[in-house]
C-alpha atoms as a PDB file:
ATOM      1  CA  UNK A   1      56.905 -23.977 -51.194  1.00  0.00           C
ATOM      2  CA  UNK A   2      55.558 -24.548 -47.908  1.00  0.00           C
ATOM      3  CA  UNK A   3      56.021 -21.957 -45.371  1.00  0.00           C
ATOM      4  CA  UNK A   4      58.863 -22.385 -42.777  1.00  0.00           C
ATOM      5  CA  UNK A   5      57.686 -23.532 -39.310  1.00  0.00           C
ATOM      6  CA  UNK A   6      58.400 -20.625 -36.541  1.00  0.00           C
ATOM      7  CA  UNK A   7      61.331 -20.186 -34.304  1.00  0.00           C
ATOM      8  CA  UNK A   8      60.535 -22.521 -30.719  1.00  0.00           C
ATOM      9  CA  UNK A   9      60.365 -19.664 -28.345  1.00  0.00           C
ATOM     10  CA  UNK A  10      62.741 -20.660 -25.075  1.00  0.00           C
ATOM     11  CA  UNK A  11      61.843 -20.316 -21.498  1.00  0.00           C
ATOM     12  CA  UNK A  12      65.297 -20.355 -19.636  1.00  0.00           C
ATOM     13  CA  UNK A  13      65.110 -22.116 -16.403  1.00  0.00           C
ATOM     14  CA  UNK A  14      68.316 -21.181 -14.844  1.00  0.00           C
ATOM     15  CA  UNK A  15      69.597 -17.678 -14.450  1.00  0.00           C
ATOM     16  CA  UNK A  16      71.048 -15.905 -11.661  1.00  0.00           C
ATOM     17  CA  UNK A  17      70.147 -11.617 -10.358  1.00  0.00           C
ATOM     18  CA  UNK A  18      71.973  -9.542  -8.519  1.00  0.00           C
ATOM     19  CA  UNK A  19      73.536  -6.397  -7.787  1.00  0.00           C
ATOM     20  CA  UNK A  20      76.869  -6.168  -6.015  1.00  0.00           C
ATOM     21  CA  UNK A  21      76.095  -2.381  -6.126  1.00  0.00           C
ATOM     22  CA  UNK A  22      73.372  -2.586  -3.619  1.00  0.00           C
ATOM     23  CA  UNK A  23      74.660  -0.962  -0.116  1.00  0.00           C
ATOM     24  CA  UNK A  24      74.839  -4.326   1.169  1.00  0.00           C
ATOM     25  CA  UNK A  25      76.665  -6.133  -1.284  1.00  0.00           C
ATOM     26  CA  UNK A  26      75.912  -9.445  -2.269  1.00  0.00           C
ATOM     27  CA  UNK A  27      77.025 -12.800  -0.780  1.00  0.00           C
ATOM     28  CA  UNK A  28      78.184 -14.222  -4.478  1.00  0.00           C
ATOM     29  CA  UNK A  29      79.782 -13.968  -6.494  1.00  0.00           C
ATOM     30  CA  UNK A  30      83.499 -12.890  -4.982  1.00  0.00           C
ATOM     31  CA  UNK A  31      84.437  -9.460  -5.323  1.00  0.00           C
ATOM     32  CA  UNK A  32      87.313 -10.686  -7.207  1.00  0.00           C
ATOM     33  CA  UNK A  33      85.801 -12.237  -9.631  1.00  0.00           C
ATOM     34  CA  UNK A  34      85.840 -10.152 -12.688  1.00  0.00           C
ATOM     35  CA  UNK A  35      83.826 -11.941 -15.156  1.00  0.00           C
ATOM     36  CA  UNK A  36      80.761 -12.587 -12.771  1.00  0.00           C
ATOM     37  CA  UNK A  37      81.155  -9.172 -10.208  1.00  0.00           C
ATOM     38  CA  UNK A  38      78.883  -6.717 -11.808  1.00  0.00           C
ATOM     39  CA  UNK A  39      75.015  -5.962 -12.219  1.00  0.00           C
ATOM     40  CA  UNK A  40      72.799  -9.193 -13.480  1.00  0.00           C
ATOM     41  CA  UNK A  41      69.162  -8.053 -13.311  1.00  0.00           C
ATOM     42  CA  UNK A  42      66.587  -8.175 -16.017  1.00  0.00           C
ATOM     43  CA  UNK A  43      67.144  -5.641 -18.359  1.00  0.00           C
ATOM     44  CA  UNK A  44      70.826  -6.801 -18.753  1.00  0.00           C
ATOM     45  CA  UNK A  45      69.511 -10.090 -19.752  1.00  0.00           C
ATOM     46  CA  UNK A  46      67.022  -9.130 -22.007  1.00  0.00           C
ATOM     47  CA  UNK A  47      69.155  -7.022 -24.074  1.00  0.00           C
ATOM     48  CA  UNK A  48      71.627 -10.378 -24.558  1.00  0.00           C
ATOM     49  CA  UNK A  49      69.184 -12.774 -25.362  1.00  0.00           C
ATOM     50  CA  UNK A  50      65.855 -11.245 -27.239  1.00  0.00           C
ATOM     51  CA  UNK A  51      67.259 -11.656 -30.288  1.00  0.00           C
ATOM     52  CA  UNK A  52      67.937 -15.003 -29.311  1.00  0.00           C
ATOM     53  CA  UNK A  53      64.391 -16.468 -29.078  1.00  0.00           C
ATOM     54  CA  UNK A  54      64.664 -15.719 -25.365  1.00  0.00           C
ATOM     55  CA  UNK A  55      60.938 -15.341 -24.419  1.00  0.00           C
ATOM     56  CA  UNK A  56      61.112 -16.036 -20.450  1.00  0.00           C
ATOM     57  CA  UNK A  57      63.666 -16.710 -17.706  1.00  0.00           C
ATOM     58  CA  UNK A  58      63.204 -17.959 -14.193  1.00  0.00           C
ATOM     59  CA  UNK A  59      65.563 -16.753 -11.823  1.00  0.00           C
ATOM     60  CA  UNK A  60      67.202 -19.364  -9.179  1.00  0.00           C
ATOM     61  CA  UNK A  61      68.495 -18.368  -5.932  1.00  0.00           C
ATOM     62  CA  UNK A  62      72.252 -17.455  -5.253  1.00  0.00           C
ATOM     63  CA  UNK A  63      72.275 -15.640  -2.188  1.00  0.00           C
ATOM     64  CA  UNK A  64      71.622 -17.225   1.518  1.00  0.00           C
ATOM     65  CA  UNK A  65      70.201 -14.314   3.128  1.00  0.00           C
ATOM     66  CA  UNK A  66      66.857 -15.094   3.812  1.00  0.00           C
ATOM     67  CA  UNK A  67      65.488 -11.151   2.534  1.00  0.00           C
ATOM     68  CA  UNK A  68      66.786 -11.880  -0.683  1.00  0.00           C
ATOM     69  CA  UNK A  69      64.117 -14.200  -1.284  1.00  0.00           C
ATOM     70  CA  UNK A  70      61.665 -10.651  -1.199  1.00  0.00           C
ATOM     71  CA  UNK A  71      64.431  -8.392  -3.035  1.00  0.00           C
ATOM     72  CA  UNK A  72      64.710 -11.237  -6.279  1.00  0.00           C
ATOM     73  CA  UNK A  73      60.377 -11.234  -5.947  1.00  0.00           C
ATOM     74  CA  UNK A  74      60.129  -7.325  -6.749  1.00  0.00           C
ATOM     75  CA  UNK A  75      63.211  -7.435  -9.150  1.00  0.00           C
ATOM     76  CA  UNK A  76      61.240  -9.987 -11.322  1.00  0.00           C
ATOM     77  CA  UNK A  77      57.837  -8.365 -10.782  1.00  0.00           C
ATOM     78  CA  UNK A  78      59.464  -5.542 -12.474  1.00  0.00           C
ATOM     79  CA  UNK A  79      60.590  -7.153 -15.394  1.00  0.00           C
ATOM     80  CA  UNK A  80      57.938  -9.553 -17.563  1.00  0.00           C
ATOM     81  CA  UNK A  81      60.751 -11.460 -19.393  1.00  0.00           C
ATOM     82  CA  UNK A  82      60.997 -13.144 -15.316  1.00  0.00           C
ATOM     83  CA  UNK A  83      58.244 -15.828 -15.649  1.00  0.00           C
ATOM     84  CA  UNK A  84      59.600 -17.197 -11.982  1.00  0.00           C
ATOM     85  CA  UNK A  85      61.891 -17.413  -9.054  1.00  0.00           C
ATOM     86  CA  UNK A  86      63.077 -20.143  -7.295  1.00  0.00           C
ATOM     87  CA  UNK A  87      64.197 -19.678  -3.617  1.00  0.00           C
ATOM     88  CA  UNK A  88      66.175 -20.378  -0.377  1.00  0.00           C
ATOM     89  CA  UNK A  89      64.877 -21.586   2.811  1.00  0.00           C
ATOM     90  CA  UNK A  90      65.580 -23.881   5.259  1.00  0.00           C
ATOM     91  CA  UNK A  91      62.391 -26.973   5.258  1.00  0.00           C
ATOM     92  CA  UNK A  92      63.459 -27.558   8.931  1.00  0.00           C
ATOM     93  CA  UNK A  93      63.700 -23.641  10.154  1.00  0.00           C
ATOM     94  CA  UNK A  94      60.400 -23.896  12.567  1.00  0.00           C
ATOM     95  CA  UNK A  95      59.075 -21.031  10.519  1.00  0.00           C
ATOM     96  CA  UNK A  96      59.435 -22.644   7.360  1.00  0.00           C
ATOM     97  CA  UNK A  97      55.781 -22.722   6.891  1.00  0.00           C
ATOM     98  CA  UNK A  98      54.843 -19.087   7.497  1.00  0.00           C
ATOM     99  CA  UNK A  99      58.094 -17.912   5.521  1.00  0.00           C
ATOM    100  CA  UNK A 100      56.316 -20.867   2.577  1.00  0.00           C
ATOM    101  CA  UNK A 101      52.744 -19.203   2.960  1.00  0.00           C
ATOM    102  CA  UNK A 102      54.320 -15.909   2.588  1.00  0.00           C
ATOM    103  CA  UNK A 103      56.329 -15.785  -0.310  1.00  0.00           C
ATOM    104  CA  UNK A 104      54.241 -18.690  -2.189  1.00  0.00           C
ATOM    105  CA  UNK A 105      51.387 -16.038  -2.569  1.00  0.00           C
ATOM    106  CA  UNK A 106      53.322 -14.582  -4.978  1.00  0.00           C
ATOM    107  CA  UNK A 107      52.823 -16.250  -8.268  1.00  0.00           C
ATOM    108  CA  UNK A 108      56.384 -15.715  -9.212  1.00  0.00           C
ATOM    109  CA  UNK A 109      57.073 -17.631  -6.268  1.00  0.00           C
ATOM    110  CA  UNK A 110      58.065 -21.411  -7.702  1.00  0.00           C
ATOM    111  CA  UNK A 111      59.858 -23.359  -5.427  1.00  0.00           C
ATOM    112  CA  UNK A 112      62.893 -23.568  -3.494  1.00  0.00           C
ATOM    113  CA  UNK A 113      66.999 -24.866  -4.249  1.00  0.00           C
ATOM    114  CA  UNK A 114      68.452 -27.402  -1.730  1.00  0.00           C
ATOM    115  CA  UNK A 115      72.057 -29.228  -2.180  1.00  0.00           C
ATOM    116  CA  UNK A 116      75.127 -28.940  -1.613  1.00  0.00           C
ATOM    117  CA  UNK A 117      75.441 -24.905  -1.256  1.00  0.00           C
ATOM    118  CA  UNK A 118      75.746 -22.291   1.737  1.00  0.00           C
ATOM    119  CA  UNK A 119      77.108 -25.247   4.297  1.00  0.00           C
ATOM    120  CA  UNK A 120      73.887 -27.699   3.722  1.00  0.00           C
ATOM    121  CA  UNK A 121      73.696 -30.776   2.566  1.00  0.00           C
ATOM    122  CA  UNK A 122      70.269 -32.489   2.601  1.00  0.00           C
ATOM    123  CA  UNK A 123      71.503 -36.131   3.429  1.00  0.00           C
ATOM    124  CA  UNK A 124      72.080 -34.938   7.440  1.00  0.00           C
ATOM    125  CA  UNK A 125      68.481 -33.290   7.100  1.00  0.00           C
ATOM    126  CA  UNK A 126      66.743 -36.932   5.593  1.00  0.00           C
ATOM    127  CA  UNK A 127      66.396 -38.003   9.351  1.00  0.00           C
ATOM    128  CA  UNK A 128      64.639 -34.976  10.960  1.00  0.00           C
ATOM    129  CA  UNK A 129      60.979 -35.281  10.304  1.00  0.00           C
ATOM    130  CA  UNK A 130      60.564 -31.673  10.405  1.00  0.00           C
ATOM    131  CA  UNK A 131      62.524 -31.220   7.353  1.00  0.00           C
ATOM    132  CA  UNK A 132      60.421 -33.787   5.845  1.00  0.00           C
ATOM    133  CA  UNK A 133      56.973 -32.053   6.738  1.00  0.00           C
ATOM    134  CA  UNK A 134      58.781 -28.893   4.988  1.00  0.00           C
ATOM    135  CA  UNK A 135      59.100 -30.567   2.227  1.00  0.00           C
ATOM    136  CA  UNK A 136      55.808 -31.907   1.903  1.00  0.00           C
ATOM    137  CA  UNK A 137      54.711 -28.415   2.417  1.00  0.00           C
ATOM    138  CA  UNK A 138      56.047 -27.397  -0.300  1.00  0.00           C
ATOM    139  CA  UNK A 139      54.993 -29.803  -2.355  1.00  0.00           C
ATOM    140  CA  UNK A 140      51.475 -29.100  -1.125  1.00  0.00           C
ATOM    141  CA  UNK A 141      51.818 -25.845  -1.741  1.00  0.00           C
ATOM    142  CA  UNK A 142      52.432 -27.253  -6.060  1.00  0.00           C
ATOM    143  CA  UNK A 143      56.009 -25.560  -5.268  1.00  0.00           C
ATOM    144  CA  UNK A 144      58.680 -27.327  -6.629  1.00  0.00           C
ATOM    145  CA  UNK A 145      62.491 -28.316  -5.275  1.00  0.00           C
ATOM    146  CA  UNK A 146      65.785 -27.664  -7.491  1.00  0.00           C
ATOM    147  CA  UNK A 147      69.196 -29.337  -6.227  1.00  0.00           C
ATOM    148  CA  UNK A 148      72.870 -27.810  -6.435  1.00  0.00           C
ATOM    149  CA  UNK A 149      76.025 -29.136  -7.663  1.00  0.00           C
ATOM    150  CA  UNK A 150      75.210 -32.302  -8.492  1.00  0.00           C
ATOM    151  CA  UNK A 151      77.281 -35.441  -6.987  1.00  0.00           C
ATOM    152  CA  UNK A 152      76.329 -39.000  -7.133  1.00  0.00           C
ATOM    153  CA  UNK A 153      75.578 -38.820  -3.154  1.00  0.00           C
ATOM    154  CA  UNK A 154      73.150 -35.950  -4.159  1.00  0.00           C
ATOM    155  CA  UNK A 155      71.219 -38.254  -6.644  1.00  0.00           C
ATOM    156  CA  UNK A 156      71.113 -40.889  -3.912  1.00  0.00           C
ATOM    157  CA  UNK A 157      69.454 -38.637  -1.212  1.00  0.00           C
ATOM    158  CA  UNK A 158      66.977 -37.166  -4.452  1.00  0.00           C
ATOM    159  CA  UNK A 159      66.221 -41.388  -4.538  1.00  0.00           C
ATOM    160  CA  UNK A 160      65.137 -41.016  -0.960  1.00  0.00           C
ATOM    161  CA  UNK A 161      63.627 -37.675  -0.990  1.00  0.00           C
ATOM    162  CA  UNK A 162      61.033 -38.838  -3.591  1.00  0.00           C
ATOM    163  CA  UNK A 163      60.287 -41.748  -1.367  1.00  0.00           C
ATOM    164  CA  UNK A 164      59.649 -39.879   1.327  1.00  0.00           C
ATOM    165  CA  UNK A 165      57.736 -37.106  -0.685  1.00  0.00           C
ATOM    166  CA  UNK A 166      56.303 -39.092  -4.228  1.00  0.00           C
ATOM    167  CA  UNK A 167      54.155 -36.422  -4.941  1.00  0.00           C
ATOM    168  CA  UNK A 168      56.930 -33.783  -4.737  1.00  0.00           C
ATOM    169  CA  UNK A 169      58.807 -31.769  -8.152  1.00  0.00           C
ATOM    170  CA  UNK A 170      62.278 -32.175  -8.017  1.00  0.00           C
ATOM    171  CA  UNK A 171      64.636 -30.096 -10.624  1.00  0.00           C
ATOM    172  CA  UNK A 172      68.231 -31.856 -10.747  1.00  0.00           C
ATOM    173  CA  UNK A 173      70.412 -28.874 -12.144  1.00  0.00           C
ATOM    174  CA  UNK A 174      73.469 -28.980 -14.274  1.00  0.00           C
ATOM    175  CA  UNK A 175      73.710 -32.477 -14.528  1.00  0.00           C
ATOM    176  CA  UNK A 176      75.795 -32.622 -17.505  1.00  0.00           C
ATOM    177  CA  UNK A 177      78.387 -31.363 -14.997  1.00  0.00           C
ATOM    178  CA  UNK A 178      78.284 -33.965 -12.999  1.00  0.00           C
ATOM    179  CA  UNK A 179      81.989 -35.605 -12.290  1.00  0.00           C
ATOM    180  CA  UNK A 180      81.746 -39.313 -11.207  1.00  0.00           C
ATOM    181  CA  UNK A 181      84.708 -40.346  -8.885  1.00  0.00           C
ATOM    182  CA  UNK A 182      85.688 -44.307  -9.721  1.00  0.00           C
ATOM    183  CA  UNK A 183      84.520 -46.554  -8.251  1.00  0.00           C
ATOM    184  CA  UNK A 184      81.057 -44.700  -8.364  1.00  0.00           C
ATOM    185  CA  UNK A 185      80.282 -45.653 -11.704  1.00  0.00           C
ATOM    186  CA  UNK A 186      77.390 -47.847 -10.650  1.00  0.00           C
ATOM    187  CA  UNK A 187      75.999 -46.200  -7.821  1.00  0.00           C
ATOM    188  CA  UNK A 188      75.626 -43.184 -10.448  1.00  0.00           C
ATOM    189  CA  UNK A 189      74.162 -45.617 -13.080  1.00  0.00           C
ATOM    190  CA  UNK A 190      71.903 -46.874 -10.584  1.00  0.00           C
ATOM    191  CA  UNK A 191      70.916 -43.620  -8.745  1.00  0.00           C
ATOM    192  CA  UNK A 192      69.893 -42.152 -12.726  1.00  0.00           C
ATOM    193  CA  UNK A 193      67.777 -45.384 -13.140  1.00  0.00           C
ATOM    194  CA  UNK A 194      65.875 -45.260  -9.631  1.00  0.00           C
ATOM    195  CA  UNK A 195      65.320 -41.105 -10.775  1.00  0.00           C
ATOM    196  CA  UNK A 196      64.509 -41.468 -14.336  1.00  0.00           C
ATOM    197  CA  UNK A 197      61.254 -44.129 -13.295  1.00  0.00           C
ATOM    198  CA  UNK A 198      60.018 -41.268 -10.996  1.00  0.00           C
ATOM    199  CA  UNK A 199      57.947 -38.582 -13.775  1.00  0.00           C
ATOM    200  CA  UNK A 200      58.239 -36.172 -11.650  1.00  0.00           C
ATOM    201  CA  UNK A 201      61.574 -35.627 -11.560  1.00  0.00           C
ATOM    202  CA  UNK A 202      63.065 -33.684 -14.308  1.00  0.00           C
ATOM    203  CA  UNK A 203      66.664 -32.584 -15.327  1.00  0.00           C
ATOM    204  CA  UNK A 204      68.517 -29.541 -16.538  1.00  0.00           C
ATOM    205  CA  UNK A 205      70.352 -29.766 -19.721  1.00  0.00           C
ATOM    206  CA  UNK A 206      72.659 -27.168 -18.201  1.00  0.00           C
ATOM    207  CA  UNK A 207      76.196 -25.822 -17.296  1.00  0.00           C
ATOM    208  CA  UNK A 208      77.518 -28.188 -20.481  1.00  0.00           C
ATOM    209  CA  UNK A 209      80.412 -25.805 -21.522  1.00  0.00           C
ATOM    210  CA  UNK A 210      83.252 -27.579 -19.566  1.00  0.00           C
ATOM    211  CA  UNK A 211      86.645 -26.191 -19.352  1.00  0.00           C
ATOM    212  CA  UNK A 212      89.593 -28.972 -20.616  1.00  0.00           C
ATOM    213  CA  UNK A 213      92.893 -28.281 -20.478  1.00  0.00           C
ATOM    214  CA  UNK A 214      92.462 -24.370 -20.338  1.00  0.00           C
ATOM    215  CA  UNK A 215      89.900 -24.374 -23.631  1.00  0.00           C
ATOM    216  CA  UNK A 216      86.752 -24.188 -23.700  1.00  0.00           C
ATOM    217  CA  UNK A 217      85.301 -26.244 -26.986  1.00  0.00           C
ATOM    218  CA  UNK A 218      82.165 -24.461 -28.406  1.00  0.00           C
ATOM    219  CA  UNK A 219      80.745 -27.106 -31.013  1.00  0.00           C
ATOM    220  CA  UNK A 220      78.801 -29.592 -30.293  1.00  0.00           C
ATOM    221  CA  UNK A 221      80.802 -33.136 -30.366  1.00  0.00           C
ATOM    222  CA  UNK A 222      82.904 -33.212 -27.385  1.00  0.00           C
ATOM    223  CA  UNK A 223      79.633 -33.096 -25.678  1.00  0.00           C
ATOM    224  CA  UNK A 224      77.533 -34.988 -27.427  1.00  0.00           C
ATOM    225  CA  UNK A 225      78.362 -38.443 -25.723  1.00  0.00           C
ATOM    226  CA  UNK A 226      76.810 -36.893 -22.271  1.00  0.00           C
ATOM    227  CA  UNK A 227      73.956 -35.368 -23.318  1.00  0.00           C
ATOM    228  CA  UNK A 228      73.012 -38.781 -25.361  1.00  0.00           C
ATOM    229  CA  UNK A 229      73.235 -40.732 -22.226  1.00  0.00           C
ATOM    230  CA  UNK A 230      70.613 -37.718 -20.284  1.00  0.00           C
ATOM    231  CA  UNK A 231      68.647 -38.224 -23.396  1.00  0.00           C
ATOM    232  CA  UNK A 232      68.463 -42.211 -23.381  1.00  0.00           C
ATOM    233  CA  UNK A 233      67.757 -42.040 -19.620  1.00  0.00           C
ATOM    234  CA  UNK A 234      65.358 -39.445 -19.230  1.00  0.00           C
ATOM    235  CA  UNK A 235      63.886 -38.942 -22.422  1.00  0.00           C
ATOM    236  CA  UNK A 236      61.889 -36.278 -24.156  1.00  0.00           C
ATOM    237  CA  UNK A 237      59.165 -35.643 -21.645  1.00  0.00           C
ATOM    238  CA  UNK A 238      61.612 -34.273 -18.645  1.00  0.00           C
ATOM    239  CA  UNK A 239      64.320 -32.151 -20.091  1.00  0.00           C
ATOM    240  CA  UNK A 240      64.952 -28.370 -19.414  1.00  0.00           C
ATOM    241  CA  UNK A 241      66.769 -25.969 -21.174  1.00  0.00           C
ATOM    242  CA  UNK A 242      68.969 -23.812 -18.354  1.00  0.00           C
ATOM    243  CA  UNK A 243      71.763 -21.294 -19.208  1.00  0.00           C
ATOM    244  CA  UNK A 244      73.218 -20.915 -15.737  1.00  0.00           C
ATOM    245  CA  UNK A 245      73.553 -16.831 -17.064  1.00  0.00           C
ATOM    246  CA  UNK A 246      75.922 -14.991 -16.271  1.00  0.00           C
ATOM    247  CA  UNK A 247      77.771 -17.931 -14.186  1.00  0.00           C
ATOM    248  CA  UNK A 248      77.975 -19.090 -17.719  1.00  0.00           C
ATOM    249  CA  UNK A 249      80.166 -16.493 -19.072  1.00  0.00           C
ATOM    250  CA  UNK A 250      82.905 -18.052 -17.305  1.00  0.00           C
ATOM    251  CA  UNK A 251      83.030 -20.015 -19.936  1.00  0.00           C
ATOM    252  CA  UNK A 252      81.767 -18.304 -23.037  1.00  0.00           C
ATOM    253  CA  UNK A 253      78.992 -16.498 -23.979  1.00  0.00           C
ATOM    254  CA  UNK A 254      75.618 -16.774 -23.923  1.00  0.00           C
ATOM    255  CA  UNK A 255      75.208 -17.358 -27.618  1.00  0.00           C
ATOM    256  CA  UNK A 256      77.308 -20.294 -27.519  1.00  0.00           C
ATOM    257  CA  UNK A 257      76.107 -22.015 -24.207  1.00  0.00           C
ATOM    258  CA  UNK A 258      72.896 -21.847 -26.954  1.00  0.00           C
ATOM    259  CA  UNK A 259      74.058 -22.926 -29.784  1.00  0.00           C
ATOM    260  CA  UNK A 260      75.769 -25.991 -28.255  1.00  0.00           C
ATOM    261  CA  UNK A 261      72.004 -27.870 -27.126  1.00  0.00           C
ATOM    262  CA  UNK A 262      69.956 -25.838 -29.605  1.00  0.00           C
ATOM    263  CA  UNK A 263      72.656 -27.853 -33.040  1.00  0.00           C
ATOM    264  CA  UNK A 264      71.668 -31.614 -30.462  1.00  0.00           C
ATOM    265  CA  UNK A 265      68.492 -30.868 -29.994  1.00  0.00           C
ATOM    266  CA  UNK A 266      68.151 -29.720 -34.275  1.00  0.00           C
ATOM    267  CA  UNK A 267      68.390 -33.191 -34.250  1.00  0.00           C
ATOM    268  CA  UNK A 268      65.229 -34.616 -32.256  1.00  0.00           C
ATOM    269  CA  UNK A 269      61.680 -33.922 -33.880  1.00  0.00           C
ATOM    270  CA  UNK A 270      59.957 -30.968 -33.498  1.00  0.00           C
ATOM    271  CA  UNK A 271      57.786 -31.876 -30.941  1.00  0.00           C
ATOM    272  CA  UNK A 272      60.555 -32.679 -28.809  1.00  0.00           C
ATOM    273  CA  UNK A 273      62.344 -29.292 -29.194  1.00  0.00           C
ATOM    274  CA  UNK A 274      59.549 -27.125 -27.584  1.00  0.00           C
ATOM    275  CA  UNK A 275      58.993 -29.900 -24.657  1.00  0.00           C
ATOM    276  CA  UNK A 276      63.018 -28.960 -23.845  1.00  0.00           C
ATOM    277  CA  UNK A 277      63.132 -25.517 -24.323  1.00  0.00           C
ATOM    278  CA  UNK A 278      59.533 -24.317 -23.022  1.00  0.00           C
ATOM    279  CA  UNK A 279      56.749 -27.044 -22.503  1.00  0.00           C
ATOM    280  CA  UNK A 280      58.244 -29.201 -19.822  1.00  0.00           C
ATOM    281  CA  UNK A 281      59.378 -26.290 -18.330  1.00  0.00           C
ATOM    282  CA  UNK A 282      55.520 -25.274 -17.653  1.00  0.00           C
ATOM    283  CA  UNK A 283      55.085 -28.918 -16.216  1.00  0.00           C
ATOM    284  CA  UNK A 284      58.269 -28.747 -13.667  1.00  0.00           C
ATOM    285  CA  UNK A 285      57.361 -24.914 -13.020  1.00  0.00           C
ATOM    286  CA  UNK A 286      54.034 -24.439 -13.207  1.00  0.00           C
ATOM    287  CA  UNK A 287      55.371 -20.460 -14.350  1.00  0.00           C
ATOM    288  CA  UNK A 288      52.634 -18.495 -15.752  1.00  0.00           C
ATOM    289  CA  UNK A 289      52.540 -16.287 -19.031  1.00  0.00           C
ATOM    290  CA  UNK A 290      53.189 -12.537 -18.406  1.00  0.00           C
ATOM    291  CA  UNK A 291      53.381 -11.414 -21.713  1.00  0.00           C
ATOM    292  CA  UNK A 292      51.940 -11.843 -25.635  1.00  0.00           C
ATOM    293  CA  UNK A 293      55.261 -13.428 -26.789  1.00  0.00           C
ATOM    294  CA  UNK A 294      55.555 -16.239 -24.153  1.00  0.00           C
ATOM    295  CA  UNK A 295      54.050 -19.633 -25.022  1.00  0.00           C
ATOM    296  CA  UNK A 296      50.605 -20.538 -23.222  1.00  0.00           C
END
């Protein structure tokens, strides 16, 4: 018999630290919140997922305040399961470019998340050319730019942002989440077409537990019709596997946020498997190995 091919280790692009025990608290999630309001760092997350094929995790931002970019670096530099972090400034803040030079000489250091989060949203920053020039910093520096909470307006500005910077990375998170108002039907369609024909964009496979009806379904058919249409649009090449941990447990646990895209993507060749849930995640990251069990 031949011998069985090894488990596909996982990089997961899409977790969230923090510590609402620190003196100063932390800006999300809401105190009240009892599912989310306690310690997510590191070790926590190891211990959930290892015997999960969990091999590496990059970290992206939740918090605003601007030191928190420094306090995720030296959590993660800590901990070799962090392969990354992705974090928030402001492109147009005049000292975007020192604040870029600083923390980019980190290699954990991978990009930053812009969107519709903390009060911004990037369509009234399009027309300032010093946003602009922050982006194409960035994307100088090989850094690379996530989104937040997806909308179809959101897709239309990432259109225009990858005009205006080709050569940029851009991460579109959680789009499986998306909800398309009517009458936007087309401008969605359309806004998907203009992205997928741009290689480097890529897309999150993530946040695809939905609540419906006060249930949460945990197999795989309810949500198979929206993950075929990411499939057919973006393909094989520019998929990401993303738990959204522990935001996730909202909605069940991490197990089954895995099992759901690990039993669709059972389905696709081999090949295509590791490209979702580590190779392209090298290509939109550019994360580097920290330890003998990651993939090179």
């Amino acid at each position: 018999m031949p011998e069985p091919e090894p488990a596909i280790p996982i990089i997961d692009t899409h977790i969230h630290l923090f510590d609402p025990s620190r003196p100063e608290g932390v800006p999300w999630p809401p105190a009240d919140d009892p599912v989310k309001y306690k310690t997510a760092l590191p070790p926590r997350y190891r211990q959930l997922t290892e015997s999960l094929g969990i091999v590496g995790a990059i970290e992206i931002e939740c918090s605003p305040w601007f030191d928190d970019n420094q306090w995720v670096l030296d959590v993660a530099e800590g901990d070799t399961i962090m392969v990354g972090t992705v974090g928030n400034l402001e492109p147009a803040n005049p000292e975007f470019q020192a604040q870029l030079e600083r923390f980019s000489s980190n290699p954990l250091f991978r990009g930053i998340r812009y969107g519709n989060l903390w009060d911004s949203n990037i369509r009234t920053q399009l027309d300032k050319p010093e946003f602009v020039e922050g982006l194409r910093a960035l994307s100088a520096q090989g850094l690379s730019l996530d989104t937040a909470n997806p909308t179809v307006e959101l897709l239309e500005d990432m259109v225009r942002v990858t005009d205006l910077v080709p050569d940029l990375r851009v991460i579109i998170d959680h789009l499986p989440k998306i909800v398309v108002p009517a009458g936007q039907e087309a401008a969605y369609e359309n806004a998907l077409k203009e992205l997928a024909g741009r290689p480097r964009v890529f897309v999150k496979v993530s946040a695809v537990l939905l609540e419906n009806e006060g249930k949460v379904a945990y197999e795989l058919e309810p949500y198979r019709e929206t993950l075929d249409h990411i499939w057919d649009t973006f393909g094989e090449d520019r998929l990401l596997y993303g738990s959204d941990w522990p935001n996730s447990d909202s909605w069940g646990s991490y197990e089954q946020v895995l099992s759901v895209v690990r039993e669709y993507f059972s389905g696709k060749s081999r090949e295509a498997q590791e490209k979702y849930f580590w190779r392209n995640s090298v290509r939109a990251y550019g994360w580097v190995k920290r330890a003998p069990n990651q993939p090179a």
